[in-house]
Protein backbone atom coordinates (compact mmCIF):
# COMPACT_ATOMS: atom_id res chain seq x y z
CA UNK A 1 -19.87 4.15 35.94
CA UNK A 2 -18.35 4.34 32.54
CA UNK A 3 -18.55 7.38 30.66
CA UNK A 4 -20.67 7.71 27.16
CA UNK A 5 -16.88 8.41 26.02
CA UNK A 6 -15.39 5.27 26.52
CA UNK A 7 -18.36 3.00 25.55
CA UNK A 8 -18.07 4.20 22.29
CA UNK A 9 -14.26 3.66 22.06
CA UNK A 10 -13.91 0.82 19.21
CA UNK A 11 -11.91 -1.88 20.30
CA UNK A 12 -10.12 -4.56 18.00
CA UNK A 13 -10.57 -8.13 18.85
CA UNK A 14 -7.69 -8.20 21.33
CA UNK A 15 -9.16 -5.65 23.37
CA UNK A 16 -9.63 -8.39 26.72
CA UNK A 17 -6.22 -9.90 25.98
CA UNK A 18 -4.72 -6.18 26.55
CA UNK A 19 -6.43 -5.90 29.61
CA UNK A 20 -6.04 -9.07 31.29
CA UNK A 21 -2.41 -8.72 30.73
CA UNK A 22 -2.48 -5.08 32.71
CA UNK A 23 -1.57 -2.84 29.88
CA UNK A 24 -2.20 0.99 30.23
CA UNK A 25 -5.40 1.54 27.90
CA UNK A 26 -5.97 5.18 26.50
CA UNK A 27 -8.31 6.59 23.95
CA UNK A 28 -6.70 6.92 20.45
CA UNK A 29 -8.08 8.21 17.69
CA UNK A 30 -11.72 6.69 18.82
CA UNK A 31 -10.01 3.46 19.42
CA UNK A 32 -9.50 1.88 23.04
CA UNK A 33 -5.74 0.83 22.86
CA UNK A 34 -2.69 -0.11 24.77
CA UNK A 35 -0.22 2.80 25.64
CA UNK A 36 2.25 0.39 27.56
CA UNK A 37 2.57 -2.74 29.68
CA UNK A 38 5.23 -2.95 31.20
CA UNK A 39 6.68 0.83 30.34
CA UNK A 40 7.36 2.15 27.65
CA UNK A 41 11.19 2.14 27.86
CA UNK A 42 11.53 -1.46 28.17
CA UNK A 43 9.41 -2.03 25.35
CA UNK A 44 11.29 0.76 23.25
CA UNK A 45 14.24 -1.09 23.78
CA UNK A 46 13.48 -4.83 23.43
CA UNK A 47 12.26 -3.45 19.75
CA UNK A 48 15.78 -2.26 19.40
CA UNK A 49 17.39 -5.23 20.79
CA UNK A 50 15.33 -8.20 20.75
CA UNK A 51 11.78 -8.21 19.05
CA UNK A 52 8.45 -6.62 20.15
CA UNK A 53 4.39 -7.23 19.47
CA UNK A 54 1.85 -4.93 18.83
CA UNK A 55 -1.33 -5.02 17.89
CA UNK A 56 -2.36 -2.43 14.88
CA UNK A 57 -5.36 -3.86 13.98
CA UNK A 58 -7.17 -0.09 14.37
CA UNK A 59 -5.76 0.34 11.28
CA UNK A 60 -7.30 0.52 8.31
CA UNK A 61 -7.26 -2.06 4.82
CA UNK A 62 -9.24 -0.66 1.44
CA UNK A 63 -9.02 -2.58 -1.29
CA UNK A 64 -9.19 -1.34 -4.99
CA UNK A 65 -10.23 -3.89 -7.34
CA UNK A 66 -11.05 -3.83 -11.00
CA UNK A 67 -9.28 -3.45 -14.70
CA UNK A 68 -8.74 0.27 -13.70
CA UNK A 69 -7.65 -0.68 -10.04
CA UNK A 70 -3.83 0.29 -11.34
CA UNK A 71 -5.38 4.06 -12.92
CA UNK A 72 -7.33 4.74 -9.47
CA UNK A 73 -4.42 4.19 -7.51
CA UNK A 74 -2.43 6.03 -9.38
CA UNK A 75 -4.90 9.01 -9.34
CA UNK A 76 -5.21 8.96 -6.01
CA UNK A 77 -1.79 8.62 -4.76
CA UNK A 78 1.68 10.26 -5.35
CA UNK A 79 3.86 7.32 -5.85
CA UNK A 80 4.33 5.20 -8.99
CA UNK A 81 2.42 2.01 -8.38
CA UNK A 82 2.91 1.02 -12.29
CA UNK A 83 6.19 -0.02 -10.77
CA UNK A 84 5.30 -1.98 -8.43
CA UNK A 85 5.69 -5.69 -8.94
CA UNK A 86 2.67 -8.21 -7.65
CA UNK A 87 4.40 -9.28 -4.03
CA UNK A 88 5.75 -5.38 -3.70
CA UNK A 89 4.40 -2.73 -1.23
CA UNK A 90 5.45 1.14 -1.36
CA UNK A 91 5.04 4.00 1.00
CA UNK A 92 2.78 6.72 -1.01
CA UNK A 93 0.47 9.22 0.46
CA UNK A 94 -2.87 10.49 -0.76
CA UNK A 95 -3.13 14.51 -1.21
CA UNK A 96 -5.65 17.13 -1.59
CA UNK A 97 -5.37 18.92 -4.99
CA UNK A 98 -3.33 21.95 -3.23
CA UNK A 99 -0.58 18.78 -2.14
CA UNK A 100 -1.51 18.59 0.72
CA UNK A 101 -2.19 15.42 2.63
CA UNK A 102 -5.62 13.64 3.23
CA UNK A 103 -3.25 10.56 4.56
CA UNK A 104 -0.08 8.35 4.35
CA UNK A 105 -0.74 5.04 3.23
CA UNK A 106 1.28 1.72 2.42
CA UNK A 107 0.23 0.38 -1.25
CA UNK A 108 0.53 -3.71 -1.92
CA UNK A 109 0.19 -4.91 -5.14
CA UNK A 110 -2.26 -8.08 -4.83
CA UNK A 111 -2.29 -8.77 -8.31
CA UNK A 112 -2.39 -6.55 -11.26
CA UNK A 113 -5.77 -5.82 -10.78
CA UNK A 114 -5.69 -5.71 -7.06
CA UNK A 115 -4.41 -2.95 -4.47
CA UNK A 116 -4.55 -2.88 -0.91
CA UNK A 117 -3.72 0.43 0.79
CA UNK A 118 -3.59 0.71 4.43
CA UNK A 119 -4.48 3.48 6.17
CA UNK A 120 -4.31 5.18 9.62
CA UNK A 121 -6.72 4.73 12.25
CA UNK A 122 -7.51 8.21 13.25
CA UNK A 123 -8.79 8.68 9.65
CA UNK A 124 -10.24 5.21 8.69
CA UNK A 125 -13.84 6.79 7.67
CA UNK A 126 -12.65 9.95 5.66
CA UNK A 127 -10.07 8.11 4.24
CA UNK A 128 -12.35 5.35 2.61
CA UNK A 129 -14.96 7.80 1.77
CA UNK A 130 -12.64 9.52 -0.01
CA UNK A 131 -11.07 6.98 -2.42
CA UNK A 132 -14.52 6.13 -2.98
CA UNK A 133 -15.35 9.02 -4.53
CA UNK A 134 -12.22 9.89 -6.41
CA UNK A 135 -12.31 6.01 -7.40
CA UNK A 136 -15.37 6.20 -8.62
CA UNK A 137 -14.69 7.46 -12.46
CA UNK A 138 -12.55 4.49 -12.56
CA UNK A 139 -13.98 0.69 -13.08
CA UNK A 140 -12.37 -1.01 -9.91
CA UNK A 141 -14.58 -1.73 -6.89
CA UNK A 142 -13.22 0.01 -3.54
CA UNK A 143 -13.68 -2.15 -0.47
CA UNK A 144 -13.15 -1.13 3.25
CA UNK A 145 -11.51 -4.77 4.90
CA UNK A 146 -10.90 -2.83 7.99
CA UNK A 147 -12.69 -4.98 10.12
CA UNK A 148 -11.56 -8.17 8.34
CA UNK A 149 -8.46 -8.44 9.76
CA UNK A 150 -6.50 -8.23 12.87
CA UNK A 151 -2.96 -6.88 11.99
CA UNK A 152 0.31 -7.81 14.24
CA UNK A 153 3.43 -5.93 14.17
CA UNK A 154 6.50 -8.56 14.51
CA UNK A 155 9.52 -6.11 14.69
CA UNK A 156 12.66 -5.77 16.14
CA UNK A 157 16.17 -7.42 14.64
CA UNK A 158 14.69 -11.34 16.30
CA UNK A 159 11.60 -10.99 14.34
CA UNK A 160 12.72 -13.11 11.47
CA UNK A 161 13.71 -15.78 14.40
CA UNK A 162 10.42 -15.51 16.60
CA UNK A 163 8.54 -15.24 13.42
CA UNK A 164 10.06 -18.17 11.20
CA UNK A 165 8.73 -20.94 14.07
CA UNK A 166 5.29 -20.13 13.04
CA UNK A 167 5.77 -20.41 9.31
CA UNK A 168 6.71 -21.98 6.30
CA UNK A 169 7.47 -19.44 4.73
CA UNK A 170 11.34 -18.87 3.86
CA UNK A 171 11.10 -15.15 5.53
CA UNK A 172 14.58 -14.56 4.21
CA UNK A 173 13.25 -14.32 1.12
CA UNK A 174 10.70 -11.63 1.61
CA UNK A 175 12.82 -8.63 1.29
CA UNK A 176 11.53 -4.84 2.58
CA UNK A 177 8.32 -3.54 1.46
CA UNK A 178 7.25 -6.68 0.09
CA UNK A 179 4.99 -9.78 1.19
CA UNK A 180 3.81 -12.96 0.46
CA UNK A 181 0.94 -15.54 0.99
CA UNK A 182 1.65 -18.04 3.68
CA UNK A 183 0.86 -20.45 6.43
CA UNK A 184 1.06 -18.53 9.98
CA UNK A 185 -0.02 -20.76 13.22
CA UNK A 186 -1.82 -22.78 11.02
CA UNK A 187 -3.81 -20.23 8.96
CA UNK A 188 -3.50 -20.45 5.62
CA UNK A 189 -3.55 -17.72 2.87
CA UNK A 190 -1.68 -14.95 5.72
CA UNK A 191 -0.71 -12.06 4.72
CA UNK A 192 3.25 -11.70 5.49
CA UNK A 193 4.72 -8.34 4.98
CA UNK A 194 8.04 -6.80 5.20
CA UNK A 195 6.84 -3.52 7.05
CA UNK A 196 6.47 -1.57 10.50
CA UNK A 197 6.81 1.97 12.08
CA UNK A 198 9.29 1.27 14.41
CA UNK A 199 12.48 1.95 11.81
CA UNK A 200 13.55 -1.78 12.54
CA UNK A 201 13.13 -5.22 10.62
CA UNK A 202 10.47 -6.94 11.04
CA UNK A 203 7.17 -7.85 9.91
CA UNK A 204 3.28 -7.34 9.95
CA UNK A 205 0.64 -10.40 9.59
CA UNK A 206 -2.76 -10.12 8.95
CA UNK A 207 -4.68 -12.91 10.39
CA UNK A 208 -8.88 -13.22 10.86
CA UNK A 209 -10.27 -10.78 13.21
CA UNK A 210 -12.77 -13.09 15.19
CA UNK A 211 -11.61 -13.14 19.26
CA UNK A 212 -10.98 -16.85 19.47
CA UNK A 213 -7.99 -17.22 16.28
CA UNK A 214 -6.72 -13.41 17.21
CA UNK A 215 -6.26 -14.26 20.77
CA UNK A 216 -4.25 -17.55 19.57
CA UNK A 217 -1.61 -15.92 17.74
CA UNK A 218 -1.03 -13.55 19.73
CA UNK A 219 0.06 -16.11 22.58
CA UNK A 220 1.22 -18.18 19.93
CA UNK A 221 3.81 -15.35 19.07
CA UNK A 222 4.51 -14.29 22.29
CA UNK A 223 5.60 -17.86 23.63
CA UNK A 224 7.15 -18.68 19.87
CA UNK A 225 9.39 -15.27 20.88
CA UNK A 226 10.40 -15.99 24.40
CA UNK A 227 13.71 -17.50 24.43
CA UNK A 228 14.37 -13.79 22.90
CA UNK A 229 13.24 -11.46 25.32
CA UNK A 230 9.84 -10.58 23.26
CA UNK A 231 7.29 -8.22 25.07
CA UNK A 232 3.96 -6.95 24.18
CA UNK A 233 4.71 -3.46 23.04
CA UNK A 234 1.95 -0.25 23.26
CA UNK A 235 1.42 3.33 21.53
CA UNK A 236 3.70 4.89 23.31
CA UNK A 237 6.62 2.79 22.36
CA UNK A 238 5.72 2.85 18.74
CA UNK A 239 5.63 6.51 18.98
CA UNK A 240 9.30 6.67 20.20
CA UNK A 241 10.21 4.34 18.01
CA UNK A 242 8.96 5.59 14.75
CA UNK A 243 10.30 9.06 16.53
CA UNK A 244 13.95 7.78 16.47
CA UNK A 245 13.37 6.84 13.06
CA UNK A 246 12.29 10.08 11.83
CA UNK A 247 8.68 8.79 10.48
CA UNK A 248 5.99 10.79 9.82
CA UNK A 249 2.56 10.97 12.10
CA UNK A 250 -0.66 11.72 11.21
CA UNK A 251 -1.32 15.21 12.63
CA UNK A 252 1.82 15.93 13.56
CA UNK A 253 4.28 16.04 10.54
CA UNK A 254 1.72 15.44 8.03
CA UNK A 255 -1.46 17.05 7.54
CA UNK A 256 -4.00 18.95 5.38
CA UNK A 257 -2.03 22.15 6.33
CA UNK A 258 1.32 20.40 5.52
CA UNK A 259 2.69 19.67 1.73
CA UNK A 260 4.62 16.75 0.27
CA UNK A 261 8.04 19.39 0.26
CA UNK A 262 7.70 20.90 3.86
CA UNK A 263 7.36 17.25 5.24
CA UNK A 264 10.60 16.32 3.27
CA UNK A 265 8.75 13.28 1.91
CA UNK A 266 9.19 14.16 -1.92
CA UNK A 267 11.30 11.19 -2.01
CA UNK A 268 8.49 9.30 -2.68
CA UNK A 269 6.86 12.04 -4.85
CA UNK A 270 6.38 10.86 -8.66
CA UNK A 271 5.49 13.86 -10.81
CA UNK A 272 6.98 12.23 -13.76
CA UNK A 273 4.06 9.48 -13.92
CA UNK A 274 1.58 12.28 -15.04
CA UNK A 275 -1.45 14.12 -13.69
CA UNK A 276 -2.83 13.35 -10.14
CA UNK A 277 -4.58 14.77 -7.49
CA UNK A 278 -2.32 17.49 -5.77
CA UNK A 279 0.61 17.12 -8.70
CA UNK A 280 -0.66 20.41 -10.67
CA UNK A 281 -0.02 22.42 -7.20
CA UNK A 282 3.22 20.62 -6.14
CA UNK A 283 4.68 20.79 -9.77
CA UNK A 284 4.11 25.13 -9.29
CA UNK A 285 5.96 24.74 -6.14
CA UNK A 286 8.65 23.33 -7.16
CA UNK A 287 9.07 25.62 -10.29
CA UNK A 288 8.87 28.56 -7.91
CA UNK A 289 12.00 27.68 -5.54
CA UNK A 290 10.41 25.13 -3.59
CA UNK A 291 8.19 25.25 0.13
CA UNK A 292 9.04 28.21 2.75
CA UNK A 293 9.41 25.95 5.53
CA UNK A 294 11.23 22.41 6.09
CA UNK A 295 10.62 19.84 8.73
CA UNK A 296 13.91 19.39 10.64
CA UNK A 297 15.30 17.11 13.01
CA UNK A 298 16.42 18.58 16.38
CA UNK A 299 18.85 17.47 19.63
CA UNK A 300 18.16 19.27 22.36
CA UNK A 301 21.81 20.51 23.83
CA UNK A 302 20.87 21.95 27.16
CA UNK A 303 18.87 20.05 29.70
CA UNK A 304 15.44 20.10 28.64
CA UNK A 305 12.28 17.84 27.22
CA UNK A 306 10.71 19.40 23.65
CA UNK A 307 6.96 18.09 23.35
CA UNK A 308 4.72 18.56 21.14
CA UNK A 309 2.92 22.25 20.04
CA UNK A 310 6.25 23.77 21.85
CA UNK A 311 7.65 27.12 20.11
CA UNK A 312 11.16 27.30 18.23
CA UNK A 313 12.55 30.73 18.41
CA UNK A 314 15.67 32.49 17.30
CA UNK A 315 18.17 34.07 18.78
CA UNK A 316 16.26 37.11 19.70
CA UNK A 317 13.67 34.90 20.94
CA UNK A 318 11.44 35.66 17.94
CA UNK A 319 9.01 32.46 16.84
CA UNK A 320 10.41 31.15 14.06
CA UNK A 321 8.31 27.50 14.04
CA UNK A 322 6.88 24.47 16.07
CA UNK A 323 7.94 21.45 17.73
CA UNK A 324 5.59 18.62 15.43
CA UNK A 325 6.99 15.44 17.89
CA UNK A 326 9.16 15.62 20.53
CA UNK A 327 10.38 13.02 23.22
CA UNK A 328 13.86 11.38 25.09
CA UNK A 329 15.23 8.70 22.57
CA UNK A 330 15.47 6.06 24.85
CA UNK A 331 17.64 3.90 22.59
CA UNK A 332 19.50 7.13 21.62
CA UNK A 333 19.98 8.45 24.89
CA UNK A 334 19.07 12.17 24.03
CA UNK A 335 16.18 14.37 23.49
CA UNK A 336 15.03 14.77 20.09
CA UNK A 337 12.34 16.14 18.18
CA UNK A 338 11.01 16.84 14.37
CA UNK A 339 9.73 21.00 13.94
CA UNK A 340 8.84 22.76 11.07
CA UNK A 341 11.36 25.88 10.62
CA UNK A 342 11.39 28.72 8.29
CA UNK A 343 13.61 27.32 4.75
CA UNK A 344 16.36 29.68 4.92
CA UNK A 345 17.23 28.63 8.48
CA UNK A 346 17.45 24.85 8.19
CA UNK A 347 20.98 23.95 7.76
CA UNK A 348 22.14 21.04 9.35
CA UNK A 349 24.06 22.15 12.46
CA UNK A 350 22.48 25.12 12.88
CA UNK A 351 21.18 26.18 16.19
CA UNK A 352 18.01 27.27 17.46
CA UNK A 353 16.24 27.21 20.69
CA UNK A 354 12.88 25.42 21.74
CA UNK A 355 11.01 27.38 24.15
CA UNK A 356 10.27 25.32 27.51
CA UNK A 357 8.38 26.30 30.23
CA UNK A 358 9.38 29.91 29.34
CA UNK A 359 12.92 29.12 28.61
CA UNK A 360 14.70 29.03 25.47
CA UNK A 361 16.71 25.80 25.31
CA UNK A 362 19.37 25.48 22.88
CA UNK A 363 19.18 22.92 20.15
CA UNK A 364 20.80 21.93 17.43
CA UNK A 365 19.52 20.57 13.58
CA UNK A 366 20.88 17.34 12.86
CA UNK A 367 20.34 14.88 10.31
CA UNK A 368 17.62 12.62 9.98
CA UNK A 369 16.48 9.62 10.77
CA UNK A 370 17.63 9.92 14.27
CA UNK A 371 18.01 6.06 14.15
CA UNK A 372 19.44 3.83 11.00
CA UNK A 373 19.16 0.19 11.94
CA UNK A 374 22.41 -2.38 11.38
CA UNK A 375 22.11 -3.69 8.00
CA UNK A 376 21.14 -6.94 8.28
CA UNK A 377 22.38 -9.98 6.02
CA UNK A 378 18.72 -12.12 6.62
């Protein structure tokens, strides 16, 4: 018999195509989704090499709409979306008033009175709820299209070629972190965008949710990306992916006990656009020498696996932080992982130790992202 647990798992709309096709189903984030088909290292590395598909429709799509959309947007997240052009997405995140994060989110400009952000899965509810009400002083009209659409990830560097067969759309001239309107498998008015979480090309469509036209183009995609290698990708390959590529998770290197300068993301932090919510704390920490730890990237030197929750220590074995994500690279041959390390002591070939089963196991800080893709001329 089923347990009360996972008959309340939400499913997205290719929940039957996952399992008649075998994959691996596990509960995440209240959502019952594929972990792997046919393993995760030979989906890891057809992303790398070929071109993948995954289905990310658990994620979330709130739309901001309104003559004040641009001012609620900019309230409520940490990039600069007055410089966004309509066609343009940016990677932003939304922050409690101490900096801290309530979420990472992707921002498309629709039009200059229209904003879609997307969201994570694991946070769909409190994340709507709460642009709602900081939105609210504004006059724009938040929407929650979660359910609207069923989102496909196209990535890998024969994306553009598995992709382009099912369009009209000149993909070449969609460059990264922006979209356009087109024709996909016969569905007009598609969302095309230049984006993923795997750290290679590639691209994510957002199609109508309903079984029959979700089921379609997902075969339609995989058989359009055959004559490349293309497999059905799960979780657990997008999590060594976006590992390799240094990218922040949800609950792991970002959270509501993390800020915007201990998760290295102030890259993408605009506290020259003015007042918004978490820039009065981040703007003190800055003035007063910046956060007291850093998140770092790691290779493990000795024989070892770091996971996640495992302690760093010092030399003298003294807890000095905490592994955030940690996994082999299977693209990259190693082990890596991303830990959050006292300031002082994160210097780029530095060494530390991860504690493992008891044992400290060195490791050294190395740059990051892990993994830069090949510039590509397409």
């Amino acid at each position: 018999m089923a347990s009360a647990t996972a008959l309340a798992l939400r499913k997205t709309a290719l929940n039957d195509m996952h399992h008649q096709m075998g994959a691996k189903m596990v509960d995440f984030g209240g959502w019952d989704m594929p972990v792997e088909y046919s393993g995760l290292i030979a989906e890891h590395m057809t992303v790398r090499t070929g071109v993948g598909l995954f289905d990310v429709s658990h994620m979330g799509d709130i739309q901001l709409r309104g003559p004040e959309s641009l001012a609620a947007v900019q309230h409520i997240s940490m990039n600069d979306a007055s410089k966004l052009q309509v066609g343009q997405a940016h990677y932003s995140a939304m922050l409690y008033p101490n900096g801290t994060f309530v979420d990472d989110v992707i921002v498309h400009k629709l039009s200059d009175n229209d904003y879609l952000i997307v969201i994570n899965a694991g946070t769909r509810e409190k994340d709507f709820q709460w642009i709602r009400t900081n939105a609210q002083r504004f006059k724009c009209h938040v929407s929650d299209y979660s359910d609207y659409y069923t989102q496909l990830a196209i990535q890998g560097p024969k994306a553009v070629d598995t992709l382009a067969k099912l369009t009209d759309v000149d993909l070449s001239s969609i460059k990264n972190y922006w979209f356009k309107w087109g024709t996909v498998c016969g569905l007009a008015n598609t969302l095309i965008a230049r984006t993923g979480y795997t750290g290679e090309d590639g691209f994510e469509i957002y199609v109508p949710s309903d079984v029959p036209t979700s089921e379609r183009v997902w075969n339609e995609v995989l058989d359009a990306g055959r004559e490349f290698g293309i497999l059905p990708c799960g979780l657990g390959a997008r999590n060594t992916l976006r590992l390799e590529a240094a990218m922040a998770l949800n609950g792991h290197e970002i959270s509501e006990s993390i800020n915007v300068f201990e998760a290295h993301l102030d890259r993408f932090l605009k506290l020259e656009k003015g007042p918004f919510l978490g820039s009065e704390a981040l703007t003190k920490i800055k003035v007063e020498g910046g956060p007291a730890r850093k998140l770092v990237g790691l290779e493990i030197i000795e024989r070892g696996i770091a996971r996640d929750g495992y302690a760093v220590v010092d030399a003298e074995g003294k807890k000095i932080g905490e592994i955030t994500s940690g996994s082999p690279a299977p693209f990259l041959k190693k082990n890596i992982a991303l830990a959050y390390i006292p300031t002082e002591l994160a210097v780029e070939g530095g060494e530390v130790a991860v504690e493992i089963r008891g044992n400290p196991v060195k490791s050294r800080i190395v740059p990051t992202p892990f993994y830069k893709r090949p510039k590509k001329t397409s």
